[in-house]
N, C-alpha and C. Protein backbone atom coordinates (compact mmCIF):
# COMPACT_ATOMS: atom_id res chain seq x y z
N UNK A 1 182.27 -86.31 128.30
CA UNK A 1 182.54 -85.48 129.47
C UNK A 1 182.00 -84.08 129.23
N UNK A 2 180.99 -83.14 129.90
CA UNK A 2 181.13 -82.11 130.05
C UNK A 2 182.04 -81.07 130.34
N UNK A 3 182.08 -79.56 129.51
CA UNK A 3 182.76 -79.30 129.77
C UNK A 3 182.75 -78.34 130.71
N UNK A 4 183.36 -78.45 131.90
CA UNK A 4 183.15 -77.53 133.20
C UNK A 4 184.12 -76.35 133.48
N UNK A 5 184.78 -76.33 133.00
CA UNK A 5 185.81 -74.96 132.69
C UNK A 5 186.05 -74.30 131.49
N UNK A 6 186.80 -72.69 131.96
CA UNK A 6 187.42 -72.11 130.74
C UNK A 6 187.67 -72.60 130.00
N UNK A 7 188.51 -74.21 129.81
CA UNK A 7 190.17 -73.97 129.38
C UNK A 7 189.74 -75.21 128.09
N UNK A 8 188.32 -75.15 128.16
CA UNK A 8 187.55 -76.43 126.93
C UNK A 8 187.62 -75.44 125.61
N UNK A 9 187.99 -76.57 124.63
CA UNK A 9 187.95 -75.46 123.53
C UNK A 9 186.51 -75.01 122.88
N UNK A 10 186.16 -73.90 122.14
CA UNK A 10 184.90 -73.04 121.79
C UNK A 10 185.45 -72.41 120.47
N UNK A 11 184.44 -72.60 120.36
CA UNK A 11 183.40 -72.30 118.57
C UNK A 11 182.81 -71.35 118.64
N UNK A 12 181.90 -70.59 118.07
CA UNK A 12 180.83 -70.46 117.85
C UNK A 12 180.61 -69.98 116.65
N UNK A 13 179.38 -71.19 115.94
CA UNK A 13 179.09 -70.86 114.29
C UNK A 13 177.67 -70.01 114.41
N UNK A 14 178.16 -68.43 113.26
CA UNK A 14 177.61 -67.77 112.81
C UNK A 14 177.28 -67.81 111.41
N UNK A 15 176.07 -67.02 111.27
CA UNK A 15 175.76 -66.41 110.06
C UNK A 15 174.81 -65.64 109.91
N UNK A 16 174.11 -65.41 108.92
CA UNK A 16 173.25 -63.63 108.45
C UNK A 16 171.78 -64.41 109.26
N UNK A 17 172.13 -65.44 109.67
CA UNK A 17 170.64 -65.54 110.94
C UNK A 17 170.82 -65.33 112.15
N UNK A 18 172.03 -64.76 112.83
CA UNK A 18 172.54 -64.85 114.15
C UNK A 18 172.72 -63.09 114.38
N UNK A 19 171.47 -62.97 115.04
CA UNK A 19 171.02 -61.51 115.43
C UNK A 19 170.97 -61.43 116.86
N UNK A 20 170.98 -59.77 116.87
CA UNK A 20 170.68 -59.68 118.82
C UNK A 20 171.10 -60.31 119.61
N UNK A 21 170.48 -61.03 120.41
CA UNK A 21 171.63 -62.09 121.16
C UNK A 21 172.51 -62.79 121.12
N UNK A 22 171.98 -63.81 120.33
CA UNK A 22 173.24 -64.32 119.55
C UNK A 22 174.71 -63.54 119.20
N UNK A 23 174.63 -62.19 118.88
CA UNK A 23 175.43 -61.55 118.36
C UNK A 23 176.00 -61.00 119.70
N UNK A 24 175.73 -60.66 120.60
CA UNK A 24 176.10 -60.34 122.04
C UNK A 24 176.81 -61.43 122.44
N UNK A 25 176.50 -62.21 122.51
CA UNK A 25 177.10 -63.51 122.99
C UNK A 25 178.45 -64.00 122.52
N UNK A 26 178.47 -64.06 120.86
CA UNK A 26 179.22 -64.16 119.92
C UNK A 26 180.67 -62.89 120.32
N UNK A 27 180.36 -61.63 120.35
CA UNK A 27 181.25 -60.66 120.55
C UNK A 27 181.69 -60.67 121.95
N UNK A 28 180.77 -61.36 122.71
CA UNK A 28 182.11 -61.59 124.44
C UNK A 28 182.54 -62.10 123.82
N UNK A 29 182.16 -63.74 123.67
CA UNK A 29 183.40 -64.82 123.52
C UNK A 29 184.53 -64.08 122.86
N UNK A 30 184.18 -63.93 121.83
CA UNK A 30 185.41 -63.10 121.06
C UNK A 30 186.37 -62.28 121.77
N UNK A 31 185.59 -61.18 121.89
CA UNK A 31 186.51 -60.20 122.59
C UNK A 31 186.82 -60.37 123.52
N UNK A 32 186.51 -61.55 125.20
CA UNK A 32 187.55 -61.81 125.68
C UNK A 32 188.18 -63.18 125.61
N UNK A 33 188.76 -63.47 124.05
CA UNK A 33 189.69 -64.31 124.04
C UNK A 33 189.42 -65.63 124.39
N UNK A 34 188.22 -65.87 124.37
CA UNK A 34 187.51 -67.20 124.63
C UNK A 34 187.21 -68.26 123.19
N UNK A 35 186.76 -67.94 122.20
CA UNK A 35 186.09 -68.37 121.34
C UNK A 35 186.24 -67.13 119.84
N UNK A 36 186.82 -68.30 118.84
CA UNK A 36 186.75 -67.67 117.19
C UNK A 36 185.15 -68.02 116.71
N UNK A 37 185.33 -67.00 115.90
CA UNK A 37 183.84 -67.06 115.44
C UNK A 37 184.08 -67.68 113.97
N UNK A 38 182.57 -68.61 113.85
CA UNK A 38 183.10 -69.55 112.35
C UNK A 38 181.84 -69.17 111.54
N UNK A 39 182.13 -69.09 110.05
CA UNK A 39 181.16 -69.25 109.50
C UNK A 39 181.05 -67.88 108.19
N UNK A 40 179.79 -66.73 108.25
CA UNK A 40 179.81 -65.82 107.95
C UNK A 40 179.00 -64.74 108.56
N UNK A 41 179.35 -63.76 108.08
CA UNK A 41 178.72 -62.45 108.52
C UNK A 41 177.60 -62.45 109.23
N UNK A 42 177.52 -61.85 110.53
CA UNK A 42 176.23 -62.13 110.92
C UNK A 42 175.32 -61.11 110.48
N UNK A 43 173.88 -60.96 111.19
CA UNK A 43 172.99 -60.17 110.67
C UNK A 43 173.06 -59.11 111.02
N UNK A 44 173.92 -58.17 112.10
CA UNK A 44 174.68 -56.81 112.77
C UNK A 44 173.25 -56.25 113.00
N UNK A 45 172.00 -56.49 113.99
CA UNK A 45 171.31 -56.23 114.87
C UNK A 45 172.31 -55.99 116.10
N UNK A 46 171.98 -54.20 116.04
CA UNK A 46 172.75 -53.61 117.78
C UNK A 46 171.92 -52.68 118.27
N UNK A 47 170.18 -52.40 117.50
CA UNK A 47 169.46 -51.60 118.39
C UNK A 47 168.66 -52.65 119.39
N UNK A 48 168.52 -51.91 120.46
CA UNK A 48 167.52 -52.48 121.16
C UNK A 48 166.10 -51.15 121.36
N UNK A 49 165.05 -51.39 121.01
CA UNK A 49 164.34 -50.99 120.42
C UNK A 49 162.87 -50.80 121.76
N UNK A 50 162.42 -49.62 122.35
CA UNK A 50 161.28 -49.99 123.23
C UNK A 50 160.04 -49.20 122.08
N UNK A 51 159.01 -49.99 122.79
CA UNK A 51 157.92 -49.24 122.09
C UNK A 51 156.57 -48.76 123.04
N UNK A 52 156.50 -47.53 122.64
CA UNK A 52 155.93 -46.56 123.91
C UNK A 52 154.71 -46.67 123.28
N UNK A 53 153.35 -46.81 124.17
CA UNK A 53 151.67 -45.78 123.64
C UNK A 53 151.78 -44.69 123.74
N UNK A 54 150.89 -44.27 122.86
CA UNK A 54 150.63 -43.05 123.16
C UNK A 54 149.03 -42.59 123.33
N UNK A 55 148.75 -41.31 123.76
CA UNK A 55 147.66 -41.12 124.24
C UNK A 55 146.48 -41.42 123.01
N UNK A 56 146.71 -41.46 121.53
CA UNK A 56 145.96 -41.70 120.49
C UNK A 56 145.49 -43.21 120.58
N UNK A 57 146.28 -44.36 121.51
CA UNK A 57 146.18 -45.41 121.26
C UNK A 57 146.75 -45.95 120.16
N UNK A 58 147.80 -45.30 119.54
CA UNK A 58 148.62 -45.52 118.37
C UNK A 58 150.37 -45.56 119.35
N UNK A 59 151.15 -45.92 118.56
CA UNK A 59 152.57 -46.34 119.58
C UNK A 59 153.88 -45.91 118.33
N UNK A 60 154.74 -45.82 119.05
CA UNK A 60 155.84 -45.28 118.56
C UNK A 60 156.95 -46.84 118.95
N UNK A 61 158.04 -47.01 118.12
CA UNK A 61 159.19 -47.63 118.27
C UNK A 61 160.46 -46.77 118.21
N UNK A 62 161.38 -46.84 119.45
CA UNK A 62 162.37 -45.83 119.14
C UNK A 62 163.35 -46.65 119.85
N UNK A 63 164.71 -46.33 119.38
CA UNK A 63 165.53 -47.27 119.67
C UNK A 63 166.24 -46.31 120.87
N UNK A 64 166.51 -47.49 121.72
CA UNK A 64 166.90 -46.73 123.29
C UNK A 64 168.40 -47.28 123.68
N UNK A 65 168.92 -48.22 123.08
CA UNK A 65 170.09 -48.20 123.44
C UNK A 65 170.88 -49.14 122.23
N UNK A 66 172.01 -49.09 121.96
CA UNK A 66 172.90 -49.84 121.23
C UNK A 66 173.70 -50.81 121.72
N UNK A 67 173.86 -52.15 121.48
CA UNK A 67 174.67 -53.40 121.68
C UNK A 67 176.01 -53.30 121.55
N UNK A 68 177.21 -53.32 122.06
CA UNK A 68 178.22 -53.49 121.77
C UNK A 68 179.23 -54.64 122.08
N UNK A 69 180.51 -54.62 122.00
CA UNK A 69 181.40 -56.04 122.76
C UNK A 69 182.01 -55.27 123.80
N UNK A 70 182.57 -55.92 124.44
CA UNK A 70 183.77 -55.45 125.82
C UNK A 70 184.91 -54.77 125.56
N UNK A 71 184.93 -54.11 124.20
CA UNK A 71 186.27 -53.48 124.02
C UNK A 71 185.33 -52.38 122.73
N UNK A 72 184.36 -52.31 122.82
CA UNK A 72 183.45 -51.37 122.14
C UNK A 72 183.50 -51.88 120.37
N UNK A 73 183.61 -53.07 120.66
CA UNK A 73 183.31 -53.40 119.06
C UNK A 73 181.93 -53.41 118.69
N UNK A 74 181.90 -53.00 116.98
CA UNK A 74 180.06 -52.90 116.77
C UNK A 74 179.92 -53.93 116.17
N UNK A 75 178.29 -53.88 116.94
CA UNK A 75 177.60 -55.35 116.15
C UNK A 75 176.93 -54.32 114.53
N UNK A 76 176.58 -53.10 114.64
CA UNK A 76 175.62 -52.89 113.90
C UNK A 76 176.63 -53.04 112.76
N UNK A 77 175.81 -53.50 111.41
CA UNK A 77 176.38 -54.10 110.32
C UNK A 77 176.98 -55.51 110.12
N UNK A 78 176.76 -56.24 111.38
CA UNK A 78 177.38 -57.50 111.50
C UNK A 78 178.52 -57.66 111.96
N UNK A 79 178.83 -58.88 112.13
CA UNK A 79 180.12 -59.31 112.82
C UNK A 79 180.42 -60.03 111.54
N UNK A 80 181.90 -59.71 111.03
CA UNK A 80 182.90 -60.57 110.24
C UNK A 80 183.02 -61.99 111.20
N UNK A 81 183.29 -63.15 110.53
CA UNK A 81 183.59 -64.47 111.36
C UNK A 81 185.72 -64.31 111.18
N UNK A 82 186.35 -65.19 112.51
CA UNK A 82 187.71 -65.11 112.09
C UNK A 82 187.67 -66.54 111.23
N UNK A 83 186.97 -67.33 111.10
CA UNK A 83 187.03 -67.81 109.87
C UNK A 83 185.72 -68.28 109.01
N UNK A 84 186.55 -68.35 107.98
CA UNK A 84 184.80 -68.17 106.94
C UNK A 84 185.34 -69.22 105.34
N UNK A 85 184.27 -69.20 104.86
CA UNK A 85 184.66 -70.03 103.57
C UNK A 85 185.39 -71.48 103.93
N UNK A 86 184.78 -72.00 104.78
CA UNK A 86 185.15 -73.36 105.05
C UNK A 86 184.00 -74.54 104.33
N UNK A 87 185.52 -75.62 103.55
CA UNK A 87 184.64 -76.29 102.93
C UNK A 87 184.23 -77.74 104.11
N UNK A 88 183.35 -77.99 103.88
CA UNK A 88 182.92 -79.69 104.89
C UNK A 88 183.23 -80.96 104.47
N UNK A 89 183.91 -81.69 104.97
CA UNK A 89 184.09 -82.91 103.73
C UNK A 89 182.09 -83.33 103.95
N UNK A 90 182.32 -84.65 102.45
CA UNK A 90 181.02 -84.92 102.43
C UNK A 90 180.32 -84.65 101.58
């Protein structure tokens, strides 16, 4: 069965490869009470980054805005998982 509502239970497994989006994504669920995060630390990508020309034909990267969650939690430095160190049978 698909699941077509809220009220299905949610996961979402992280770790030090789960950047930028991922990590946006990861910190709604979280922060509104939707979904624990499993696994470990993610990679705490929270610039978003434009990159301008310039008249030399040479370009600049400057970061133009920062990522956050819905209650102003930071991604930069990563996201802790609420659980971690889980063993798998097998």
């Amino acid at each position: 069965s698909v699941a077509t509502t809220a009220t299905e239970p949610l996961a979402v497994l992280v770790d030090a490869g789960s950047a930028s989006a991922s990590e946006v994504l990861a910190v709604a669920l979280r922060g509104n009470c939707r979904a624990p995060l499993i696994g470990t630390r993610t990679y705490g990508k929270a610039a978003v980054q434009g990159v301008f020309g310039l008249p030399n034909k040479e370009a600049v990267a400057l970061t133009v805005a920062r990522y956050s969650g819905p209650h102003g939690e930071k991604i930069e430095g990563g996201l802790e998982p609420d659980l971690s160190n889980l063993t798998l049978p097998g």
